[in-house]
N, C-alpha and C. Protein backbone atom coordinates (compact mmCIF):
# COMPACT_ATOMS: atom_id res chain seq x y z
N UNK A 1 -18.98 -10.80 -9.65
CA UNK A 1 -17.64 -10.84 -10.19
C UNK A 1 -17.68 -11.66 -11.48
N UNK A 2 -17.52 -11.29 -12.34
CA UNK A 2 -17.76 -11.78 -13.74
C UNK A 2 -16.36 -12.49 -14.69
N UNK A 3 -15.29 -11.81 -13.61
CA UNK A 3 -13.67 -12.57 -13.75
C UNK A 3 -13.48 -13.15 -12.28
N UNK A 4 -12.67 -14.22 -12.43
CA UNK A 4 -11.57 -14.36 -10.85
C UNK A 4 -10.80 -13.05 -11.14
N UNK A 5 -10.42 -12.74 -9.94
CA UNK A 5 -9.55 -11.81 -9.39
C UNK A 5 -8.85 -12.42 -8.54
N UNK A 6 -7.25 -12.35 -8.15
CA UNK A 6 -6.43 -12.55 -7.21
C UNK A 6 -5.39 -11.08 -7.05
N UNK A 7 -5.51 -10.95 -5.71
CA UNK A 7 -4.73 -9.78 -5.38
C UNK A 7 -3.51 -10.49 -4.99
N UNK A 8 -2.13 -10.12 -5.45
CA UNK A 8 -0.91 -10.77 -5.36
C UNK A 8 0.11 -9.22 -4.43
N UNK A 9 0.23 -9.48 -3.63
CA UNK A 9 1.37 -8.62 -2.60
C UNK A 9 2.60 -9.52 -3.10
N UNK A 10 3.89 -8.53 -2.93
CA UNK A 10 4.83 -8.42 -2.99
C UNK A 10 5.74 -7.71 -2.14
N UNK A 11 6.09 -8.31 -1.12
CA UNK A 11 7.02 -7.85 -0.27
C UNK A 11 8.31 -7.92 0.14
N UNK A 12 9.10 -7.02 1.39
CA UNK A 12 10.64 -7.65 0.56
C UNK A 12 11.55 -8.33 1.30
N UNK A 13 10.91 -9.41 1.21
CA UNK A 13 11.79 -10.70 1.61
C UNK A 13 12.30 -11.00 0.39
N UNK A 14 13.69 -11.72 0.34
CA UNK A 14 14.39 -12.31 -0.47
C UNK A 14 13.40 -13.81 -1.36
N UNK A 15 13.15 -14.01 -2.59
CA UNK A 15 12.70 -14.32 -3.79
C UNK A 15 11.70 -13.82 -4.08
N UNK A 16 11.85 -12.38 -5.16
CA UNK A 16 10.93 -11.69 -5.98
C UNK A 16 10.18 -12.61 -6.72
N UNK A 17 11.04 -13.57 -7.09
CA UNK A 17 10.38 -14.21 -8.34
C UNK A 17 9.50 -15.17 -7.69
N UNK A 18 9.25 -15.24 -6.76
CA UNK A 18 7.65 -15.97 -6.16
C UNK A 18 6.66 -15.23 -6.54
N UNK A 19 6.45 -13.91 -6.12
CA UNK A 19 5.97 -13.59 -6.93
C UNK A 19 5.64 -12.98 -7.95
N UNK A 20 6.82 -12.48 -8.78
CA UNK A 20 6.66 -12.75 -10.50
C UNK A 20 6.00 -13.43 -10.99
N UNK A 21 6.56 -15.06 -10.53
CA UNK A 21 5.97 -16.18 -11.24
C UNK A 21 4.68 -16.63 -10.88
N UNK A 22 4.27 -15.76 -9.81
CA UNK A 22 2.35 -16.00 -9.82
C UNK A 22 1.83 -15.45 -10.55
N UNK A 23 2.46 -13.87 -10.31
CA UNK A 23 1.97 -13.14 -12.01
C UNK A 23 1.56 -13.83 -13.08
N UNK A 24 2.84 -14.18 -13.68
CA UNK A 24 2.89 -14.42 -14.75
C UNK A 24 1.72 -15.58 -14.88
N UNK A 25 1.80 -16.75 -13.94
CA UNK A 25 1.10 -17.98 -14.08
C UNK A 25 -0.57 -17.66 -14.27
N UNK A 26 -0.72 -16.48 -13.29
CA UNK A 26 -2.32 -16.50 -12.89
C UNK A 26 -2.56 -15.93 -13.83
N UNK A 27 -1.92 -14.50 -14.82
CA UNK A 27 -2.22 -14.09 -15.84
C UNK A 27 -2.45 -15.02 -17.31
N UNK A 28 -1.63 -16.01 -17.61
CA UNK A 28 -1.28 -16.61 -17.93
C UNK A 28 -2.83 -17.45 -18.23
N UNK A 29 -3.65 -17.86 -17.20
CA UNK A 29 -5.03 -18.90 -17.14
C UNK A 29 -5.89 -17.81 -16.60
N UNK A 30 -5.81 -16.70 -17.44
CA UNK A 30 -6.87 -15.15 -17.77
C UNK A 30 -7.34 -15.05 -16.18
N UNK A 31 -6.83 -14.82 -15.07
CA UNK A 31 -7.44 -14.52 -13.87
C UNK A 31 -6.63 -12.97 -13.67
N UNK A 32 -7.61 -12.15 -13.70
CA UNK A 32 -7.22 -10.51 -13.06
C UNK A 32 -6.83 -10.47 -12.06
N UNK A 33 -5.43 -9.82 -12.36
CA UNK A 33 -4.76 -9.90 -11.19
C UNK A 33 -4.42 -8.18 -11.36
N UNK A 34 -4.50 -8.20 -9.01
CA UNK A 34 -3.77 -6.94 -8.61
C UNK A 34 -2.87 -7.34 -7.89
N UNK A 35 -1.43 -5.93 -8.38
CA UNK A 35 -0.59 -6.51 -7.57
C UNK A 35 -0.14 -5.10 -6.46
N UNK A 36 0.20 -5.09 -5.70
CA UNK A 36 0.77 -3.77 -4.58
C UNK A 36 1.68 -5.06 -4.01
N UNK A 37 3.42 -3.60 -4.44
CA UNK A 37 4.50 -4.21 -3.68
C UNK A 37 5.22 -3.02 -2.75
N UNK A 38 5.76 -3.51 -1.78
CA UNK A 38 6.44 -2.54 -1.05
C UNK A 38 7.75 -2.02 -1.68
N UNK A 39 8.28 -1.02 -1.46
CA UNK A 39 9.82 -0.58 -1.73
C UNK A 39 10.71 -1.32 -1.53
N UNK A 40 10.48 -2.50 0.02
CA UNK A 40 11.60 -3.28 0.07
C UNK A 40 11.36 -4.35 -1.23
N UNK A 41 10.44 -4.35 -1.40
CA UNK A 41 10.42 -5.61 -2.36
C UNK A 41 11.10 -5.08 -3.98
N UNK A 42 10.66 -3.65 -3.97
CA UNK A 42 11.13 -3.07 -5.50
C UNK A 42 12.61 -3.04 -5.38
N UNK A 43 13.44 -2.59 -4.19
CA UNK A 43 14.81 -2.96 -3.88
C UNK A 43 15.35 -4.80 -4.07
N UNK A 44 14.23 -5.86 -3.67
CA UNK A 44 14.77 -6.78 -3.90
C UNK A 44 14.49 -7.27 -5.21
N UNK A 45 14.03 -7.05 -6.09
CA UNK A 45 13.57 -7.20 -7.80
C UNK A 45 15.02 -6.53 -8.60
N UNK A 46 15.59 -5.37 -8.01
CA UNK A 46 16.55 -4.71 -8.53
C UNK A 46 17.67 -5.61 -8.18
N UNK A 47 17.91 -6.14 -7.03
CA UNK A 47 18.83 -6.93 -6.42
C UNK A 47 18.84 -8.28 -7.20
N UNK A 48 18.02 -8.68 -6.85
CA UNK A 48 17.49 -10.33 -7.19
C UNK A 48 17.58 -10.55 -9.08
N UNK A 49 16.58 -9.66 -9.55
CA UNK A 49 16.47 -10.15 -11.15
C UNK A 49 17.13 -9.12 -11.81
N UNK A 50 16.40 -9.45 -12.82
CA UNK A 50 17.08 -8.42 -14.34
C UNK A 50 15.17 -7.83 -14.37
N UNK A 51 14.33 -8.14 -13.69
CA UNK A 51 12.99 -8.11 -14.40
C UNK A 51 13.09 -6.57 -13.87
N UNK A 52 12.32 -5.42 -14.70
CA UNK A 52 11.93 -4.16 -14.72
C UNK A 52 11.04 -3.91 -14.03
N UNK A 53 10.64 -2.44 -13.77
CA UNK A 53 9.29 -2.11 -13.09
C UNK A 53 8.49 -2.12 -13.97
N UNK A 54 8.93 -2.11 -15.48
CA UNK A 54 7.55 -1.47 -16.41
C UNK A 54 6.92 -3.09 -16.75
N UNK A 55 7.86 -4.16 -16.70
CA UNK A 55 7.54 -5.64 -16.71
C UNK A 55 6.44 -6.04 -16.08
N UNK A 56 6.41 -5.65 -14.69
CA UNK A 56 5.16 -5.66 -13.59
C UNK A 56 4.01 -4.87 -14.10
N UNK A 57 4.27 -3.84 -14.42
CA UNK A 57 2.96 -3.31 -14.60
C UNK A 57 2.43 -3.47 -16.10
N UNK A 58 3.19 -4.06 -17.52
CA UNK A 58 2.66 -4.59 -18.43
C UNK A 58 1.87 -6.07 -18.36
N UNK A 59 2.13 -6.40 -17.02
CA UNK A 59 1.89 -8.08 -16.49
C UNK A 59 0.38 -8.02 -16.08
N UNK A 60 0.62 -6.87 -15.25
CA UNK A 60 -0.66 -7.21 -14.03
C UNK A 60 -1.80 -6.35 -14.65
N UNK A 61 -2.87 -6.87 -14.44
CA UNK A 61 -4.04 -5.96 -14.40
C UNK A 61 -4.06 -4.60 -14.05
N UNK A 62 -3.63 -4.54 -13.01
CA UNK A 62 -3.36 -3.68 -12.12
C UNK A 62 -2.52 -3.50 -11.08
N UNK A 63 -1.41 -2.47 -10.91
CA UNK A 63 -0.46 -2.12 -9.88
C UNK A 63 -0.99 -1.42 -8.96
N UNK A 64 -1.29 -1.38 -7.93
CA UNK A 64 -1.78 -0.49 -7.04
C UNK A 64 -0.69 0.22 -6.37
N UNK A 65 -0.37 1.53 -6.08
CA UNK A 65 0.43 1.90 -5.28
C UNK A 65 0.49 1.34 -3.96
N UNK A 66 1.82 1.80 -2.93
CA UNK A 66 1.26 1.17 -1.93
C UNK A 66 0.44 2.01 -0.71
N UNK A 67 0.76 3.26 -1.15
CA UNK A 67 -0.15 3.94 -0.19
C UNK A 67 -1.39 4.53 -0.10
N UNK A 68 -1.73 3.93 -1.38
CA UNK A 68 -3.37 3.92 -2.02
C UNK A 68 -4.50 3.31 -1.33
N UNK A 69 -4.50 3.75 -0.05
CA UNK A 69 -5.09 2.66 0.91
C UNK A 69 -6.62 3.09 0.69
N UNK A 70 -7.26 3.72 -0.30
CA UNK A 70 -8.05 4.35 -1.19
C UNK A 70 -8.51 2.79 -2.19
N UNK A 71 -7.65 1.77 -2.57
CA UNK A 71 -8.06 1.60 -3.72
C UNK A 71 -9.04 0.57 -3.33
N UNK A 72 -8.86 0.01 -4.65
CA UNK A 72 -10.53 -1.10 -4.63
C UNK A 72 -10.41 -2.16 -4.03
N UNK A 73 -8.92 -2.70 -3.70
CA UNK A 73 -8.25 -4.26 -3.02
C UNK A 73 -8.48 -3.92 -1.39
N UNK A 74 -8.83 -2.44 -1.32
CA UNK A 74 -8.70 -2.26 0.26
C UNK A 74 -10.24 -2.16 1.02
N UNK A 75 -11.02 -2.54 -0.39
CA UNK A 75 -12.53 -2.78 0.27
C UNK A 75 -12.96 -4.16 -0.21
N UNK A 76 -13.96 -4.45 1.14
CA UNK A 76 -14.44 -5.68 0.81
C UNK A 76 -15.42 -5.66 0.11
N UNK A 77 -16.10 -4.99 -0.50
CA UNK A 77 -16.58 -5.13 -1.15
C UNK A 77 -16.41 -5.54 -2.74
N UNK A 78 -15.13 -5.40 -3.04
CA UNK A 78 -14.53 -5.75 -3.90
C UNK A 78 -14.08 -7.04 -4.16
N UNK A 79 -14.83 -7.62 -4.71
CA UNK A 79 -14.78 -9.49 -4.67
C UNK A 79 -13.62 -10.10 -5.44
N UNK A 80 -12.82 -11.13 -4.73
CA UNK A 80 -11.28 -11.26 -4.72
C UNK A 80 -11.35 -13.19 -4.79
N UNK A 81 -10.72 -14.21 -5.44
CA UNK A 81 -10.65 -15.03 -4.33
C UNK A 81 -9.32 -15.18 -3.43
N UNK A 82 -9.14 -14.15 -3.36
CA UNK A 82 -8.14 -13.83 -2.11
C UNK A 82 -7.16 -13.45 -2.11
N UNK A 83 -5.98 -13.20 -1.56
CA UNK A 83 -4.73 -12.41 -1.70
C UNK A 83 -3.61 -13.57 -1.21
N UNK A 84 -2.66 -13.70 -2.37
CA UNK A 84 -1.56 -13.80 -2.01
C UNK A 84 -0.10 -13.12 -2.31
N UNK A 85 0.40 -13.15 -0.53
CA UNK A 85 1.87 -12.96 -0.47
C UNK A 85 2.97 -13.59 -0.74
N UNK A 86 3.51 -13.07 -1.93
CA UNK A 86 4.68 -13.69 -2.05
C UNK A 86 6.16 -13.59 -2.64
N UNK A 87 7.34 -12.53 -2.14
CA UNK A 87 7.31 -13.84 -0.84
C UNK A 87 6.53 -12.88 0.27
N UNK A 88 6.44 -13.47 1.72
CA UNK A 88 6.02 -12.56 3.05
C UNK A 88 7.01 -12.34 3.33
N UNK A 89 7.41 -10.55 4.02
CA UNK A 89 8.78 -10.91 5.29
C UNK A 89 7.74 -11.14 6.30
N UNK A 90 9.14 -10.91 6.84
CA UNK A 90 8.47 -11.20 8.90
C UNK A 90 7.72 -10.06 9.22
N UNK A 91 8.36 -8.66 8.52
CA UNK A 91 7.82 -7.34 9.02
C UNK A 91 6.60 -7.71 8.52
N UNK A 92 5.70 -7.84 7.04
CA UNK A 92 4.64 -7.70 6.79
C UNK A 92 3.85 -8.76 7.10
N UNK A 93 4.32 -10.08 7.86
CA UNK A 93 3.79 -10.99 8.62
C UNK A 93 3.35 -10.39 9.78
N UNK A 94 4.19 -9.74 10.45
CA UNK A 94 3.65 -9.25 11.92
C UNK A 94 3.06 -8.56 11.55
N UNK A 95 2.94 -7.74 10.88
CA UNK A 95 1.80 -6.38 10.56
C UNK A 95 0.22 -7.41 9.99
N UNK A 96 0.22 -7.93 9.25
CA UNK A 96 -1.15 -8.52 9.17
C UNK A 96 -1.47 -9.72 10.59
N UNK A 97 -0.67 -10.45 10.82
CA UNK A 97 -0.94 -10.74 12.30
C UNK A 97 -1.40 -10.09 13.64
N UNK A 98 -1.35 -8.55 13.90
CA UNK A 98 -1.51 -7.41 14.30
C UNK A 98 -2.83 -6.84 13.78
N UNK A 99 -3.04 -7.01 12.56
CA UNK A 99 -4.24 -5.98 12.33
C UNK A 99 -3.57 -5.08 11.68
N UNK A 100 -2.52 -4.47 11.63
CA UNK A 100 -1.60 -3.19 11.21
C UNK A 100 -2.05 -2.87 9.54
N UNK A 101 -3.00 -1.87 9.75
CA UNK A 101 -3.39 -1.92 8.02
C UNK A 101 -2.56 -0.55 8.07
N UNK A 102 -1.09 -0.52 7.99
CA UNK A 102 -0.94 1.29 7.77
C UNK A 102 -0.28 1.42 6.17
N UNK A 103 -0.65 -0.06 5.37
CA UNK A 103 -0.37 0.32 3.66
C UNK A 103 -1.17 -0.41 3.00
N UNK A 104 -1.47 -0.76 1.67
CA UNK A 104 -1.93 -1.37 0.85
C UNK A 104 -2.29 -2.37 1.13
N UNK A 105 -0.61 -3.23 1.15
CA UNK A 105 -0.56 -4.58 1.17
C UNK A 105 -1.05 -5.20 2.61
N UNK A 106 -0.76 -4.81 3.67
CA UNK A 106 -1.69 -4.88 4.57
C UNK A 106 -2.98 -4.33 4.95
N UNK A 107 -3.30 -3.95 4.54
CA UNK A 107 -4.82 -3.14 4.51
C UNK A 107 -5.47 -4.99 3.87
N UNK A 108 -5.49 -4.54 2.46
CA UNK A 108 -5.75 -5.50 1.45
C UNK A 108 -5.68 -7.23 2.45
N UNK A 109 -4.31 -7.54 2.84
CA UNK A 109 -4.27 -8.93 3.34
C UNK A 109 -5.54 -9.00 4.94
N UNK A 110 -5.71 -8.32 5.13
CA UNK A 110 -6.54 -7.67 6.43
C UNK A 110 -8.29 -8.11 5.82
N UNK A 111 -8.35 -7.52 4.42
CA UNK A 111 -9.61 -7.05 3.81
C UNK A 111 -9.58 -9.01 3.59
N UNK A 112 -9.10 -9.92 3.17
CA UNK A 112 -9.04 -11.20 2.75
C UNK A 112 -9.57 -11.33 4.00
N UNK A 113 -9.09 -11.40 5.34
CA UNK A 113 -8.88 -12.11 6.53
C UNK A 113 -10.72 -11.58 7.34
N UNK A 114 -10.82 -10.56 7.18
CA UNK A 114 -12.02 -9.96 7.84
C UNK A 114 -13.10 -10.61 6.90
N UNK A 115 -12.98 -10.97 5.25
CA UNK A 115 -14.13 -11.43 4.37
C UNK A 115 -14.01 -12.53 4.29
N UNK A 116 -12.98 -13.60 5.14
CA UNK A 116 -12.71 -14.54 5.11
C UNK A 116 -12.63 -15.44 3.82
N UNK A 117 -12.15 -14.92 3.20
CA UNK A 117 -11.58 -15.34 1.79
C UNK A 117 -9.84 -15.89 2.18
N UNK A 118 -9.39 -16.05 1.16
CA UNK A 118 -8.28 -17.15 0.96
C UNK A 118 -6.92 -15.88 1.06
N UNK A 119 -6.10 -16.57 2.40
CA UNK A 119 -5.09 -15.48 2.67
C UNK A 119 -3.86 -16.63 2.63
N UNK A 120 -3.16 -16.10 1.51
CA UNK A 120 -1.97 -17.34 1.55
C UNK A 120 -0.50 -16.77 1.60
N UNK A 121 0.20 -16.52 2.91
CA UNK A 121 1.09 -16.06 3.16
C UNK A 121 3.03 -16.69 2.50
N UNK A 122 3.24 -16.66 1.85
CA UNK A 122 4.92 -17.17 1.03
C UNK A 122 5.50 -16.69 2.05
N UNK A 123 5.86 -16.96 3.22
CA UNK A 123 7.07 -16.94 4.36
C UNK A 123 7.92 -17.02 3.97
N UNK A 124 9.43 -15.78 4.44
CA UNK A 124 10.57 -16.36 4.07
C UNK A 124 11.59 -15.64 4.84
N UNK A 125 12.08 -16.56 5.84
CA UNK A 125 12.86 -16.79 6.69
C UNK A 125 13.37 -17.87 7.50
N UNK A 126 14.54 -18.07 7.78
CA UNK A 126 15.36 -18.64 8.75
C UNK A 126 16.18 -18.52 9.28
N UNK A 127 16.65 -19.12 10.32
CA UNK A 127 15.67 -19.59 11.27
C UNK A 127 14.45 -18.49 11.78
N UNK A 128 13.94 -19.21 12.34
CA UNK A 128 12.89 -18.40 13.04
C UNK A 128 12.75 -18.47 14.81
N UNK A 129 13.07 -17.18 15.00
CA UNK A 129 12.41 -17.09 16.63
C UNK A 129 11.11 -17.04 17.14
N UNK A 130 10.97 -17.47 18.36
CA UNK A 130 9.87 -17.15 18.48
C UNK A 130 8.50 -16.71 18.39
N UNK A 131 8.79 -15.07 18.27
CA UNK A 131 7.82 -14.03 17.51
C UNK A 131 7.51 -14.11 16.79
N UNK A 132 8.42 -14.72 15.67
CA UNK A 132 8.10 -15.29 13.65
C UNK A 132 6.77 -16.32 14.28
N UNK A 133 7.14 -16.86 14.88
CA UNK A 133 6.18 -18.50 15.08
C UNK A 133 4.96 -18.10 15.73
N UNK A 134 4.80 -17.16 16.98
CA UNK A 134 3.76 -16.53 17.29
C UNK A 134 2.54 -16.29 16.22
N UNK A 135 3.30 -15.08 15.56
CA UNK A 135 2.83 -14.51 14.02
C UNK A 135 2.24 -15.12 13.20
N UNK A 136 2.97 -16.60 12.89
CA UNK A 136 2.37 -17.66 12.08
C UNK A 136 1.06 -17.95 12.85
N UNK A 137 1.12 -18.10 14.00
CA UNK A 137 0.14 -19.12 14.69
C UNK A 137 -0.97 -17.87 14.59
N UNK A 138 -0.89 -16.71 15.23
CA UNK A 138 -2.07 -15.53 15.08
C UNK A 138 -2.54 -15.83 13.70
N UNK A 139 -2.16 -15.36 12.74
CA UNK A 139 -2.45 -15.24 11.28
C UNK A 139 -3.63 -16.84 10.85
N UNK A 140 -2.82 -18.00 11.64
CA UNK A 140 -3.13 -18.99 11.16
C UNK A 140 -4.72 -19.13 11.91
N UNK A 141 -4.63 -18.98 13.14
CA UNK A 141 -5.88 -18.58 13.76
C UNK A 141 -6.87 -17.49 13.21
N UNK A 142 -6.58 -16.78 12.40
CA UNK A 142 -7.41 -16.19 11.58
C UNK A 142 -7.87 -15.92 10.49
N UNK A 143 -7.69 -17.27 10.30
CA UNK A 143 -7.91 -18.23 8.94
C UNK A 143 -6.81 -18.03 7.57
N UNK A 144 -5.72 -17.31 8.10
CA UNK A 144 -4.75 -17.06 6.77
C UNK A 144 -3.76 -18.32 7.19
N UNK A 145 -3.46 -19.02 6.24
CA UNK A 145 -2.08 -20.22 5.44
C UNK A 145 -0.81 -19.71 5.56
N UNK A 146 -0.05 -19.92 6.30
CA UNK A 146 1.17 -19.50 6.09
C UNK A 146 2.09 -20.61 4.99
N UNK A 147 2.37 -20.53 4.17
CA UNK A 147 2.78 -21.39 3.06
C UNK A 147 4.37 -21.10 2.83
N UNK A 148 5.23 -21.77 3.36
CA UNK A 148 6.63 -21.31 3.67
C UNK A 148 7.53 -21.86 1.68
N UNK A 149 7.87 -21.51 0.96
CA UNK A 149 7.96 -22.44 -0.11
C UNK A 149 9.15 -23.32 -0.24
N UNK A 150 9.01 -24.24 0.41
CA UNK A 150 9.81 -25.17 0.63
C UNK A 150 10.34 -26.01 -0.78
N UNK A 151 11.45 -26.40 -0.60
CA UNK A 151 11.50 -27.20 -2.41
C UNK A 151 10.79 -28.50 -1.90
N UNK A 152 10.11 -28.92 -3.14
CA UNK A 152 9.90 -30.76 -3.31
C UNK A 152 10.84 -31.28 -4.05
N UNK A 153 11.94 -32.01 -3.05
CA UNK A 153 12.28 -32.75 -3.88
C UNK A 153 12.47 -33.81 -4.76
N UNK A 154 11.27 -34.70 -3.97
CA UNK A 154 10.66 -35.75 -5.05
C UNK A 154 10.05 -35.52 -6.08
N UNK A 155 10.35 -33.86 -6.84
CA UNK A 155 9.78 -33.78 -7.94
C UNK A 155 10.93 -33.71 -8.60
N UNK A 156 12.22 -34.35 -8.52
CA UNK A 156 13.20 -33.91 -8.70
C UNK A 156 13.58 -32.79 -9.93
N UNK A 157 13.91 -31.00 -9.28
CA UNK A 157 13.67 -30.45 -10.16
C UNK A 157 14.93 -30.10 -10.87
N UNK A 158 15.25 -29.62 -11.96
CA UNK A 158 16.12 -29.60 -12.54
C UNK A 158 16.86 -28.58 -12.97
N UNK A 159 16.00 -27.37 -11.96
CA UNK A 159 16.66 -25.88 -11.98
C UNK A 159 16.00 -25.16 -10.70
N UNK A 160 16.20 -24.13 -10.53
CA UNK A 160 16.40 -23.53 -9.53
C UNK A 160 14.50 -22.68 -9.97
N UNK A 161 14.03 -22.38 -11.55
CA UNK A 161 13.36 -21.93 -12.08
C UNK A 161 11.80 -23.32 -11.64
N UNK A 162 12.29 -24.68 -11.84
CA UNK A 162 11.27 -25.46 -11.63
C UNK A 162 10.69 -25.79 -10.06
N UNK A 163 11.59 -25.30 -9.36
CA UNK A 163 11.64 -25.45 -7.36
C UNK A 163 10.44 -24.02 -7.44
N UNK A 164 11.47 -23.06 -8.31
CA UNK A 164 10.26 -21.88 -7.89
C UNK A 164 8.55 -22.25 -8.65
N UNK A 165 8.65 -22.95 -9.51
CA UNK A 165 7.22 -22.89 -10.45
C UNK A 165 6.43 -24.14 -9.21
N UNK A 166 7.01 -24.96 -8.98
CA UNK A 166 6.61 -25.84 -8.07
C UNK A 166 5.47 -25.24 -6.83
N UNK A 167 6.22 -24.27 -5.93
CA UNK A 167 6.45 -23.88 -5.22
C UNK A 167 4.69 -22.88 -5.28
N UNK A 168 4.93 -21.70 -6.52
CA UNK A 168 3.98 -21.23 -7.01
C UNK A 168 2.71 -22.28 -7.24
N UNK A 169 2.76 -22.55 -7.48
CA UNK A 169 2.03 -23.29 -8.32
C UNK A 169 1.12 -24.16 -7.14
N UNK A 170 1.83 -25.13 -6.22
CA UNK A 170 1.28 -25.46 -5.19
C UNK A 170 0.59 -23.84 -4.24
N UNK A 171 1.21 -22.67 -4.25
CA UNK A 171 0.36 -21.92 -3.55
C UNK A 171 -0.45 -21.11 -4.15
N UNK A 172 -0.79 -21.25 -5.82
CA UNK A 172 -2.08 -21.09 -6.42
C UNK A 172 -3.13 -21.97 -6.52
N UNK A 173 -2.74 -23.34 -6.03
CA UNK A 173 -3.44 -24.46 -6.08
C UNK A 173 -4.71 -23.99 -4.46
N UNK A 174 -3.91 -23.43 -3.49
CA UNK A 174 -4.99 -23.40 -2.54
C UNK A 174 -6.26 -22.18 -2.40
N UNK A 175 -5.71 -21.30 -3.92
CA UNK A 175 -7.07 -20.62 -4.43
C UNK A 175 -8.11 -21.28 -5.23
N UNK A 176 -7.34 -22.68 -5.62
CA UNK A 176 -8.55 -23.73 -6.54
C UNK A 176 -8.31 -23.26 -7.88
N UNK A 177 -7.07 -22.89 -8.24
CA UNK A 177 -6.25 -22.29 -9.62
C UNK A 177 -5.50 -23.47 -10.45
N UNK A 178 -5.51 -23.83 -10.58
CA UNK A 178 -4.67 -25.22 -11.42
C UNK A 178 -3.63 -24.72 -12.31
N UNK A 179 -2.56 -25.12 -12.36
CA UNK A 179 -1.49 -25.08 -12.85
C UNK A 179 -0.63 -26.01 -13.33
N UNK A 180 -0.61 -26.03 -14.74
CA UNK A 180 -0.06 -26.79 -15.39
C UNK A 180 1.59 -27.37 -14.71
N UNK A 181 2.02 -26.54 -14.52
CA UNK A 181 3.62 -27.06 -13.71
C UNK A 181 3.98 -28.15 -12.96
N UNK A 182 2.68 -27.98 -11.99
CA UNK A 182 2.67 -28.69 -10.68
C UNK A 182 2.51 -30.36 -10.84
N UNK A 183 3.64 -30.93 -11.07
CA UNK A 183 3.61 -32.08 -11.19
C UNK A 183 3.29 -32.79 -9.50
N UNK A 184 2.65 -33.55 -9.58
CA UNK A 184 1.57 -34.06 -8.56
C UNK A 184 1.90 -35.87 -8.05
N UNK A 185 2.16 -36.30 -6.64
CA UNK A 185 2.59 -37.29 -6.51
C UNK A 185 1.54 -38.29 -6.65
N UNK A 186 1.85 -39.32 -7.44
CA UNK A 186 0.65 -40.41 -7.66
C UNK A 186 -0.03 -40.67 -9.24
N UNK A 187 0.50 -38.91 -10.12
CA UNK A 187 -0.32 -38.54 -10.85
C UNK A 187 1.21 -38.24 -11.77
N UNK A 188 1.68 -37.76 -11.79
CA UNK A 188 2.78 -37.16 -12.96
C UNK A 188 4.03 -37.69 -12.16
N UNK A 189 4.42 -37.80 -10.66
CA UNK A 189 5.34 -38.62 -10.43
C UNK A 189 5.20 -39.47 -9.68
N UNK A 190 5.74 -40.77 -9.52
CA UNK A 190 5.44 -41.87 -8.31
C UNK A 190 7.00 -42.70 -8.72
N UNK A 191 7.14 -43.62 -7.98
CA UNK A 191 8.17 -44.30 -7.40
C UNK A 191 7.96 -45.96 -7.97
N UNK A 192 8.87 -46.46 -8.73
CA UNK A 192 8.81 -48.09 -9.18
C UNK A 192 9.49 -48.75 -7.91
N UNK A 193 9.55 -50.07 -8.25
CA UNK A 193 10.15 -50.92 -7.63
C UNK A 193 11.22 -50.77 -6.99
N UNK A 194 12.03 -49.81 -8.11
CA UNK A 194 13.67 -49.80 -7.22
C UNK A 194 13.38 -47.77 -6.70
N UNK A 195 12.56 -47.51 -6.87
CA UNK A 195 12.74 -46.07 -5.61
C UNK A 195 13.21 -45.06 -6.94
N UNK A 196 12.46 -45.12 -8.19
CA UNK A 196 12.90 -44.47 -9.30
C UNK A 196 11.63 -43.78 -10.00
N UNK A 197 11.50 -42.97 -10.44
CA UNK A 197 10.49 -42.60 -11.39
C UNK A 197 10.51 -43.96 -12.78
């Protein structure tokens, strides 16, 4: 592999722009990126942003369809450092928790998990029953991260745009991707005397 590669899924849980903004970021520090999103997710991009379909595919390296279960993200042989989802629903949580390769994006998150490469799941739901938590725990047992993107708020952010870069940014950090955004406790923020930056 003569580039990093990161395969980025897109599924359709509510915040597209998780992963947009990996797009953009990982493209951004020259790492080839593929992306395969589901329909629910192209329904929540239409919902959610103003961002286009032709936006995504001027972004990414590569768009893979999703029923291209043909393409190159769906073999291991195809050297990745790993795939992330983001955001995950629950549906395409249980389906890679399962084994369920019947599209792309699960095929592909499957192909991470079997080559044991870096599977970093953007969860997004609440509450969660049971079965959600099951799911986590299978997945997690088979070496994939469920990475829920929680805000930090001791980074105190100052838009709704810096919670999401945060957020990103910490779950490109566990491909060993560095990102300028990610202000870091100890290092870009810490606490004085009176409990203040």
């Amino acid at each position: 592999m003569t580039k990093d590669r990161l395969v980025i899924g897109i599924s359709g849980a509510s915040g597209f722009m998780y992963g947009f903004r990996a797009l953009q970021m990982a493209s951004s520090l020259g790492i080839e990126t593929h992306v395969v999103m589901s329909p629910a997710a192209d329904l929540t991009r239409e919902h959610e942003t103003d961002i286009s379909a032709s936006a995504i595919q001027d972004l990414a390296d590569v768009v893979h369809p999703i029923d291209a279960v043909g393409a190159s993200i769906a073999s291991g042989s195809f050297k990745t450092l790993g795939m992330l989802v983001a955001p995950c629903s629950m549906h395409t949580l249980a389906a890679i928790a399962n084994g369920v390769t019947d599209n792309l994006l699960t095929r592909a998150a499957d192909v991470a998990l079997k080559e044991r490469r870096r599977l970093v799941l953007m969860a997004r739901e609440t509450p969660l029953h049971a079965g959600h938590i099951r799911n986590m725990q299978w997945v997690t047992e088979s070496g994939g991260i469920v990475f829920p993107p929680v805000p930090a708020l001791y980074a105190k952010p100052q838009s709704v745009e810096e919670i999401i870069d945060h957020s990103v940014s910490r779950a490109l950090g566990m491909f060993g991707i560095e990102c300028e955004q990610m202000p870091r406790w100890g290092e870009t923020i810490s606490l004085d005397n009176d409990g203040r930056e």
